[in-house]
N, C-alpha and C. Protein backbone atom coordinates (compact mmCIF):
# COMPACT_ATOMS: atom_id res chain seq x y z
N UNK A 1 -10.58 44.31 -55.30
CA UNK A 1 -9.59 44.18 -56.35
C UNK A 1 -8.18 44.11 -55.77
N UNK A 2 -7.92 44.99 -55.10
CA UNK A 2 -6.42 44.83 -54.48
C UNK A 2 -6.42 43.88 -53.24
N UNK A 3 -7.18 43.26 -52.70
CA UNK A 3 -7.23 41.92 -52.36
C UNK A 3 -6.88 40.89 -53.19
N UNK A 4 -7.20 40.80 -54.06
CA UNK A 4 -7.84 39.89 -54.92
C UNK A 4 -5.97 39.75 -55.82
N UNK A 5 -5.29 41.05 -55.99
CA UNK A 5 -3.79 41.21 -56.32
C UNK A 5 -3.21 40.53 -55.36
N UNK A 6 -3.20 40.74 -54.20
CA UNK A 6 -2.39 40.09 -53.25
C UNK A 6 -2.77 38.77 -53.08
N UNK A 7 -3.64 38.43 -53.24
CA UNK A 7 -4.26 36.67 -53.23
C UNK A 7 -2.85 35.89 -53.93
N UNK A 8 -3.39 36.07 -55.21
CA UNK A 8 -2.54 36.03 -56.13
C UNK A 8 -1.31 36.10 -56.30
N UNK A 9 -0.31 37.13 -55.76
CA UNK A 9 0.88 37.47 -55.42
C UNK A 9 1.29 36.42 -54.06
N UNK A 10 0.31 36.34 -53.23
CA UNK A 10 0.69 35.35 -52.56
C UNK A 10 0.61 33.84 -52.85
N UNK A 11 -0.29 33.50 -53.64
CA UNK A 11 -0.46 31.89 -54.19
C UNK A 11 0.76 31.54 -55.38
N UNK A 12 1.11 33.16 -55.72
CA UNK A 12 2.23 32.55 -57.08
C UNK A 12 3.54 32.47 -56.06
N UNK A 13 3.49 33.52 -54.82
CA UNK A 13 5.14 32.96 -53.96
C UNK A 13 5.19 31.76 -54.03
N UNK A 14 4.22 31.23 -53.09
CA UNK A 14 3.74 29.85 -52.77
C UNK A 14 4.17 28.86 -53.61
N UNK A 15 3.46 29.09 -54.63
CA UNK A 15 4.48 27.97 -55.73
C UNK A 15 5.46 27.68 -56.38
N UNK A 16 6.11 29.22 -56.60
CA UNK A 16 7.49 29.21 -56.48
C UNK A 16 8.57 29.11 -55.22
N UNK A 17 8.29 28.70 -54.19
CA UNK A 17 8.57 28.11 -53.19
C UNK A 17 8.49 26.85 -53.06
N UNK A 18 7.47 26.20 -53.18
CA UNK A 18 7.21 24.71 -52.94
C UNK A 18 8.17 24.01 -53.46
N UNK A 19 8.61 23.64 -54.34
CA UNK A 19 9.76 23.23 -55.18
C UNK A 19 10.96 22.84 -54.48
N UNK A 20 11.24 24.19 -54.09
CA UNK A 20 12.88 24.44 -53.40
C UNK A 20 12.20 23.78 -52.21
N UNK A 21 11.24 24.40 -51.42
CA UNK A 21 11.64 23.20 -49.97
C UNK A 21 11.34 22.34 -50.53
N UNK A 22 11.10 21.49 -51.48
CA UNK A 22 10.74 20.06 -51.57
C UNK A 22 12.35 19.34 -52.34
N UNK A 23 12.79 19.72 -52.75
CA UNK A 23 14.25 19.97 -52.94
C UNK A 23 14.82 19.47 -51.86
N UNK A 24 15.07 21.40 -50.77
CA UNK A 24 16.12 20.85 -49.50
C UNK A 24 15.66 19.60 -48.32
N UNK A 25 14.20 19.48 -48.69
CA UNK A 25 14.13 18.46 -47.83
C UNK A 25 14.47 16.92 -48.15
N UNK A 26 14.19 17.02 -49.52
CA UNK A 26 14.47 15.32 -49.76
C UNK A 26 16.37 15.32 -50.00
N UNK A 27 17.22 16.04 -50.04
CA UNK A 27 18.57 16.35 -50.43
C UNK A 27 18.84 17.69 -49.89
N UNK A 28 20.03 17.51 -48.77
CA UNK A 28 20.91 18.37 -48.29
C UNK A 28 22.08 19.24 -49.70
N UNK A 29 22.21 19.57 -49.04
CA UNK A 29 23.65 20.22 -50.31
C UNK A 29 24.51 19.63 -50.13
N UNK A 30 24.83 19.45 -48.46
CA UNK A 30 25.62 18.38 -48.03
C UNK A 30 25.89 17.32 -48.81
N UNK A 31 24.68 16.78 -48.71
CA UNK A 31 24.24 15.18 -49.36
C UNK A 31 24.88 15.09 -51.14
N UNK A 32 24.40 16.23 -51.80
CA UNK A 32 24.31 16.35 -52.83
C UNK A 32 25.97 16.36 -53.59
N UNK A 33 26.54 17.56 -52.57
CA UNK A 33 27.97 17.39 -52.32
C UNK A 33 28.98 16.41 -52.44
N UNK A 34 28.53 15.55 -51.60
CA UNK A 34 29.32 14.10 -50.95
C UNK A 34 28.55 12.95 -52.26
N UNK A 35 27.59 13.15 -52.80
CA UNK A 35 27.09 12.09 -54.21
C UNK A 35 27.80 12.31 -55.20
N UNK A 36 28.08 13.80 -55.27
CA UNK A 36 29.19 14.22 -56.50
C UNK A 36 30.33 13.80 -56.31
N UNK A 37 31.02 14.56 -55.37
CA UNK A 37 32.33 14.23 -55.47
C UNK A 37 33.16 13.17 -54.60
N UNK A 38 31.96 12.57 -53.77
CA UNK A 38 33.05 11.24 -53.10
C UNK A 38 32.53 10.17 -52.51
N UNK A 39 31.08 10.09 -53.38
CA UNK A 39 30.58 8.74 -53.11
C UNK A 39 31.56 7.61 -54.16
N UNK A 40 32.62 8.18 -55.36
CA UNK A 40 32.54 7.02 -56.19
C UNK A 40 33.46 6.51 -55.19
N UNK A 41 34.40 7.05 -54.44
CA UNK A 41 35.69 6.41 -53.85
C UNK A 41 34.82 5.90 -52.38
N UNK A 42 34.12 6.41 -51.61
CA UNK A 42 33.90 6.20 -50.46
C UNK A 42 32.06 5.25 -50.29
N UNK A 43 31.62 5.16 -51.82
CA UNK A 43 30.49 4.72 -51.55
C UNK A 43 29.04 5.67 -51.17
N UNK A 44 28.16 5.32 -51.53
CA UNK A 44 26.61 6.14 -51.22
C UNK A 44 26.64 6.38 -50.10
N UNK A 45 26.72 5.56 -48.78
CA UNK A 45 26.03 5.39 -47.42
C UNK A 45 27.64 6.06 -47.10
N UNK A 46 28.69 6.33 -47.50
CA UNK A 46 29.97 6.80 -46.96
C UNK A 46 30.15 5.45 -45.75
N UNK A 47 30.43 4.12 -45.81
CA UNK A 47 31.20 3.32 -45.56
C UNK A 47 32.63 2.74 -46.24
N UNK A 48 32.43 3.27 -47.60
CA UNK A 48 33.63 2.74 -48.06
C UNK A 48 32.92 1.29 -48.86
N UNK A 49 32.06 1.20 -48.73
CA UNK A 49 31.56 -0.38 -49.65
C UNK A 49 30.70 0.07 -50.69
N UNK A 50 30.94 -0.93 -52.04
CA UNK A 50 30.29 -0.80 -53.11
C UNK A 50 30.44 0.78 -53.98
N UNK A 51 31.40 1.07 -53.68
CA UNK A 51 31.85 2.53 -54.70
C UNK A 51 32.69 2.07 -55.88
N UNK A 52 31.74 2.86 -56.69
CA UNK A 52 32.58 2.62 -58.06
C UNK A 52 33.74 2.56 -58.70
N UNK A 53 34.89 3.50 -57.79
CA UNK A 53 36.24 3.27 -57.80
C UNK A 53 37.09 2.34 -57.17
N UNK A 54 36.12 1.82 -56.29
CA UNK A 54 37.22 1.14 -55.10
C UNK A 54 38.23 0.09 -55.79
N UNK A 55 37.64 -0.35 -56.73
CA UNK A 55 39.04 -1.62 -57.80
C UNK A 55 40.12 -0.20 -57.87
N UNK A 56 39.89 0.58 -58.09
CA UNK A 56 41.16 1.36 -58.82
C UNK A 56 41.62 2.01 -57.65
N UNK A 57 41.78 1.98 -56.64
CA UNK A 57 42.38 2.74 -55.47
C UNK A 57 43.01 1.27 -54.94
N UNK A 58 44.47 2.02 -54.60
CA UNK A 58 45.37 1.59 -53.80
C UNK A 58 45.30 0.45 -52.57
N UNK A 59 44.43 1.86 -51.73
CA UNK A 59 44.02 1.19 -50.20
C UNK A 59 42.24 1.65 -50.35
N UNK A 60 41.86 0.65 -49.45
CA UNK A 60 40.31 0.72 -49.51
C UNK A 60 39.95 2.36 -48.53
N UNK A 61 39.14 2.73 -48.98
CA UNK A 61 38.65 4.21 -48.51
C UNK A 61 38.02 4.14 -47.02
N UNK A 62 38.40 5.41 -46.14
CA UNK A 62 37.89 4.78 -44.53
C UNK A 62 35.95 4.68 -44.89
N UNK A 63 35.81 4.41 -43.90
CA UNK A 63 34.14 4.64 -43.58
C UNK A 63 33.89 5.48 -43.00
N UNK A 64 33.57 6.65 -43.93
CA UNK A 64 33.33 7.82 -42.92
C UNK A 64 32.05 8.06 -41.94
N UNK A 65 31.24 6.95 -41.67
CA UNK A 65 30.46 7.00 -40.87
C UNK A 65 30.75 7.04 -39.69
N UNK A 66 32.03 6.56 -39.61
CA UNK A 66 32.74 6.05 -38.08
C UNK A 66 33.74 6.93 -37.47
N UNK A 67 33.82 8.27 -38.29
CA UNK A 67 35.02 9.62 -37.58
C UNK A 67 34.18 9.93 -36.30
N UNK A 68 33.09 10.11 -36.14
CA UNK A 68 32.49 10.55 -34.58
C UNK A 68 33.48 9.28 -33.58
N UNK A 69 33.06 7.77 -33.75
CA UNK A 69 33.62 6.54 -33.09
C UNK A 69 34.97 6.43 -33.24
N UNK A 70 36.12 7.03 -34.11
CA UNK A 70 37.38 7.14 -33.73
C UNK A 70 37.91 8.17 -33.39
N UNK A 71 37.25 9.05 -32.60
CA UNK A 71 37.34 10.37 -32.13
C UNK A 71 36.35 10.71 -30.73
N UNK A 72 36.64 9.06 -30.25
CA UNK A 72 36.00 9.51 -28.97
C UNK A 72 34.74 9.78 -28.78
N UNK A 73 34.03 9.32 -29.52
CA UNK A 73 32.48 9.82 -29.84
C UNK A 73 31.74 11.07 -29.73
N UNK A 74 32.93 12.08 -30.76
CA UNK A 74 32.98 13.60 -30.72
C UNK A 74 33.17 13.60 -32.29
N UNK A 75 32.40 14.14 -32.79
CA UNK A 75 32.63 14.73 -34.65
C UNK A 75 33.58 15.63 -34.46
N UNK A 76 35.12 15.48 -35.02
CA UNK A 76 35.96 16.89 -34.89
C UNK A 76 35.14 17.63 -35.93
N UNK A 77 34.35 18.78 -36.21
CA UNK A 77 34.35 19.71 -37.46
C UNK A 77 35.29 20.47 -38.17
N UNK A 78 36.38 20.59 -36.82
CA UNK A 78 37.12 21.30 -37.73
C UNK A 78 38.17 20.68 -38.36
N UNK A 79 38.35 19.40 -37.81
CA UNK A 79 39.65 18.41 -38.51
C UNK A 79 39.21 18.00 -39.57
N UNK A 80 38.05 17.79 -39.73
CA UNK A 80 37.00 17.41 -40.94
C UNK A 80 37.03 18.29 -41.95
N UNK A 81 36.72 19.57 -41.62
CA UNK A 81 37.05 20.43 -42.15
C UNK A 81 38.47 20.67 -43.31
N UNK A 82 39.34 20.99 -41.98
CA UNK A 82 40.88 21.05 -42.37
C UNK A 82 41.08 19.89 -43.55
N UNK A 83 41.07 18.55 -43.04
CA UNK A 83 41.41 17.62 -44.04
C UNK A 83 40.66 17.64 -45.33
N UNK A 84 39.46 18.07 -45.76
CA UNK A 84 38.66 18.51 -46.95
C UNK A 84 39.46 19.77 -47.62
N UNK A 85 39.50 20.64 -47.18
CA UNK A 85 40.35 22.05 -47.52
C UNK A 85 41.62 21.82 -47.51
N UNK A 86 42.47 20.63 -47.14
CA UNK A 86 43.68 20.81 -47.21
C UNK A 86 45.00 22.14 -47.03
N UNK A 87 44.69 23.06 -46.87
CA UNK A 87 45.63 24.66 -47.11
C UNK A 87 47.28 24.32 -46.95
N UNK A 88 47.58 22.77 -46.12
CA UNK A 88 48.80 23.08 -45.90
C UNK A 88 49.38 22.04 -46.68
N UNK A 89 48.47 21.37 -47.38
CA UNK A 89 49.05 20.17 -47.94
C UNK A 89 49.39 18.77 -47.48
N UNK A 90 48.86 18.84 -46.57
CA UNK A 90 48.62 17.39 -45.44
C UNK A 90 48.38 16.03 -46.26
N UNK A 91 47.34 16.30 -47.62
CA UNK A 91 46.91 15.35 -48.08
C UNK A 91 46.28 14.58 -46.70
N UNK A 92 44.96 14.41 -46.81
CA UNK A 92 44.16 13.54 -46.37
C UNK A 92 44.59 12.23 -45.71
N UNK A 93 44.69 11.36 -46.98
CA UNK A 93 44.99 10.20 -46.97
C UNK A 93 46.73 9.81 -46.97
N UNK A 94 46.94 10.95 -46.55
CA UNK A 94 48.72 10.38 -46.77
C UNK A 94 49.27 10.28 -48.16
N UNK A 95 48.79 10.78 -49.10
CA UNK A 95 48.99 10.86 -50.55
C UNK A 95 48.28 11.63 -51.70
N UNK A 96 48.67 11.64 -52.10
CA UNK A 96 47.73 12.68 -53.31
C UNK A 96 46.47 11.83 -54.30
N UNK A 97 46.27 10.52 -53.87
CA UNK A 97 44.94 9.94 -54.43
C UNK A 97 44.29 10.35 -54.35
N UNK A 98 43.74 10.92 -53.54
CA UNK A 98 42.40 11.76 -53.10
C UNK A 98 42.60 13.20 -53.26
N UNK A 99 41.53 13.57 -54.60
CA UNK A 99 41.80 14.81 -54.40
C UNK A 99 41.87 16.04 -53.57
N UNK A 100 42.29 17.23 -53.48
CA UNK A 100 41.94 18.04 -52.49
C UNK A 100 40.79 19.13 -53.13
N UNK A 101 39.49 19.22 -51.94
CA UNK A 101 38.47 19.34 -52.25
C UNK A 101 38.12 20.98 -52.40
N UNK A 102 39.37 21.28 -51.46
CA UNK A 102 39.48 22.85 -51.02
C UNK A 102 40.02 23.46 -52.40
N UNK A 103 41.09 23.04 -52.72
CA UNK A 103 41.62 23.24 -53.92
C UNK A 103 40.73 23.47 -55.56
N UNK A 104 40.32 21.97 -55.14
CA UNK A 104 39.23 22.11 -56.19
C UNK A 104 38.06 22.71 -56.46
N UNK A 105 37.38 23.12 -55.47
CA UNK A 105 36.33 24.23 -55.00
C UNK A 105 37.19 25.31 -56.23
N UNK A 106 38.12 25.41 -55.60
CA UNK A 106 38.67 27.14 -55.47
C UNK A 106 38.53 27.12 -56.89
N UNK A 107 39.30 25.98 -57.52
CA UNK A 107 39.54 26.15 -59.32
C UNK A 107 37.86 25.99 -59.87
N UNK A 108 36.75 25.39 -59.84
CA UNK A 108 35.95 25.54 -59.90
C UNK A 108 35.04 26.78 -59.98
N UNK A 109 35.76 27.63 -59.03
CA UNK A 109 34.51 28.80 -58.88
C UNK A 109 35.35 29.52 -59.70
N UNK A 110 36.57 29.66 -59.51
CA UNK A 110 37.45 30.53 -60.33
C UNK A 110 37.17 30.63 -62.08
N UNK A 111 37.16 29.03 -62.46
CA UNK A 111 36.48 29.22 -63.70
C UNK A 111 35.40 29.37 -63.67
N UNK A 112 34.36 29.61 -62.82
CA UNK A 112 32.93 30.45 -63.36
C UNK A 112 32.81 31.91 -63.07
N UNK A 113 34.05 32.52 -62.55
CA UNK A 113 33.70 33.37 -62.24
C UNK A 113 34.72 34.52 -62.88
N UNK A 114 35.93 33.53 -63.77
CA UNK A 114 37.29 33.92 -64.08
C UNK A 114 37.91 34.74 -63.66
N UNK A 115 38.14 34.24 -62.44
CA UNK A 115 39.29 34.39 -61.55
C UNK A 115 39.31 33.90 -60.16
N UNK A 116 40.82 33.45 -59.43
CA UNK A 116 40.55 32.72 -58.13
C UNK A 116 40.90 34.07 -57.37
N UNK A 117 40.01 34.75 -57.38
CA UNK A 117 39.71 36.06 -56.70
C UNK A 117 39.87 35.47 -55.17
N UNK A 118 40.78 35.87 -54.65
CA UNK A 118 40.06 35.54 -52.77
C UNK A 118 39.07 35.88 -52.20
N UNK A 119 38.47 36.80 -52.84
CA UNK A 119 36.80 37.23 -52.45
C UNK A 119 36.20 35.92 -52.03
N UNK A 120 36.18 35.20 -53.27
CA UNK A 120 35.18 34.06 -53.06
C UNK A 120 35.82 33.06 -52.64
N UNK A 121 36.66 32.95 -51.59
CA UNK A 121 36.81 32.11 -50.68
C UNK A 121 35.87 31.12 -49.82
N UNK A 122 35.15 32.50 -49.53
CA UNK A 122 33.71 32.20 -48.79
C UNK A 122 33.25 31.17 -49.47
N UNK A 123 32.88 30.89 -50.42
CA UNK A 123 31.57 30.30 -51.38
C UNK A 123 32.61 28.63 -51.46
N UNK A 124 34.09 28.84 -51.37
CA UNK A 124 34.37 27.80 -51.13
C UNK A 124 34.53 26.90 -50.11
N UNK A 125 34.68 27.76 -49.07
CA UNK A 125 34.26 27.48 -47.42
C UNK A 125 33.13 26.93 -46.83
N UNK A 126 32.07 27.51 -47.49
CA UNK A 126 30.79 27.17 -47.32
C UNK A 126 30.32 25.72 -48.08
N UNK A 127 30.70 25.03 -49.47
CA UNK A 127 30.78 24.35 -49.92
C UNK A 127 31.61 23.33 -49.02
N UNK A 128 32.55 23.54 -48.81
CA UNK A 128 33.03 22.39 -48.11
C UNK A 128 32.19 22.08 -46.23
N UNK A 129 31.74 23.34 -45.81
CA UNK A 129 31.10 23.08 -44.38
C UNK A 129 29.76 22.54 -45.13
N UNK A 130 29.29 22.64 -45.91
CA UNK A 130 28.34 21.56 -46.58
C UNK A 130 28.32 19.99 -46.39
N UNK A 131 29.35 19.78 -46.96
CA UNK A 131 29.74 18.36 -46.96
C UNK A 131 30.34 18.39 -45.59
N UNK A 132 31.05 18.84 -44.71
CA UNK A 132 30.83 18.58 -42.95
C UNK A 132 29.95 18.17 -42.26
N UNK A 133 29.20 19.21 -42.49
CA UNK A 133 27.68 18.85 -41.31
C UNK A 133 26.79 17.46 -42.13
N UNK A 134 27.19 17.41 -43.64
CA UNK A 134 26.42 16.17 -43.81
C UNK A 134 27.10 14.36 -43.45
N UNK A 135 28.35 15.22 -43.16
CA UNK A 135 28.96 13.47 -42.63
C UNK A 135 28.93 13.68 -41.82
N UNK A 136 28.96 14.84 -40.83
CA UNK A 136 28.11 14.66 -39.35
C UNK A 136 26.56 14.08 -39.15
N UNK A 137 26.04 14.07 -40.24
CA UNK A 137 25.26 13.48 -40.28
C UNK A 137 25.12 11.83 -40.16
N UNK A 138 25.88 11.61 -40.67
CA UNK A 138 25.73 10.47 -41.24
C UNK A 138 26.63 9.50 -40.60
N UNK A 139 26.79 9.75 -39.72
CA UNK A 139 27.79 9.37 -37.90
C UNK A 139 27.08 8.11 -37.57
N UNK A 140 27.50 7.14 -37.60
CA UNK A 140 26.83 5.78 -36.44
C UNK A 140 27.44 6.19 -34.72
């Protein structure tokens, strides 16, 4: 009988598991990240082609496949970083078209959590090294 509990207890983990890795494997957070908030300007594959905004932007969006290849064939993470989080106001792109992602994180969690508590900095940090390691990914 108490075999027979644990069987059980173990076949129901099991399937409440299966799901989620079947989840993180077919979609990063990364991935999931970068579909939300900046495939419309930069495109699916992050080249900059065929994104839904590109008529309405200024200048055409870089290809971010190619920051490893204009950086010496080195992914900066942390310039990547920096320029996503913005803190000093750099603006990205040399202008305020593009939103800042750091910023927006922050107001985001703040309204779910009501308040931009600095506690949860973290959770916005981590969100944005999300979308890092997945355009490190996604490097020619």
């Amino acid at each position: 009988m108490r075999l027979t509990k644990r069987f059980i207890s173990f076949i129901a983990t099991v399937l409440l598991i299966l799901p989620v890795l079947a989840i993180a494997e077919m979609d990063s957070i990364g991935k999931l990240e970068f579909q939300k908030n900046c495939a419309v300007c930069h495109g699916m594959d992050g080249t900059g082609n065929n994104a839904p905004f590109i008529e309405f932007l200024k200048k055409s969006p870089p290809d971010l496949t190619m920051i490893a290849k204009g950086n010496g064939g080195t992914y900066p993470y942390k310039q990547v970083f920096t320029l996503i989080q913005d803190p000093s106001g750099n603006r990205a792109h040399g202008s305020s078209d593009m939103p800042v992602w750091g910023e927006r994180y922050a107001v985001e969690v703040g309204e779910k959590i009501g308040s931009l508590d600095p506690r949860f900095k973290k959770e916005v940090e981590a969100r944005i090294l999300e979308l890092v390691f997945y355009l490190a990914s996604i490097q020619k």
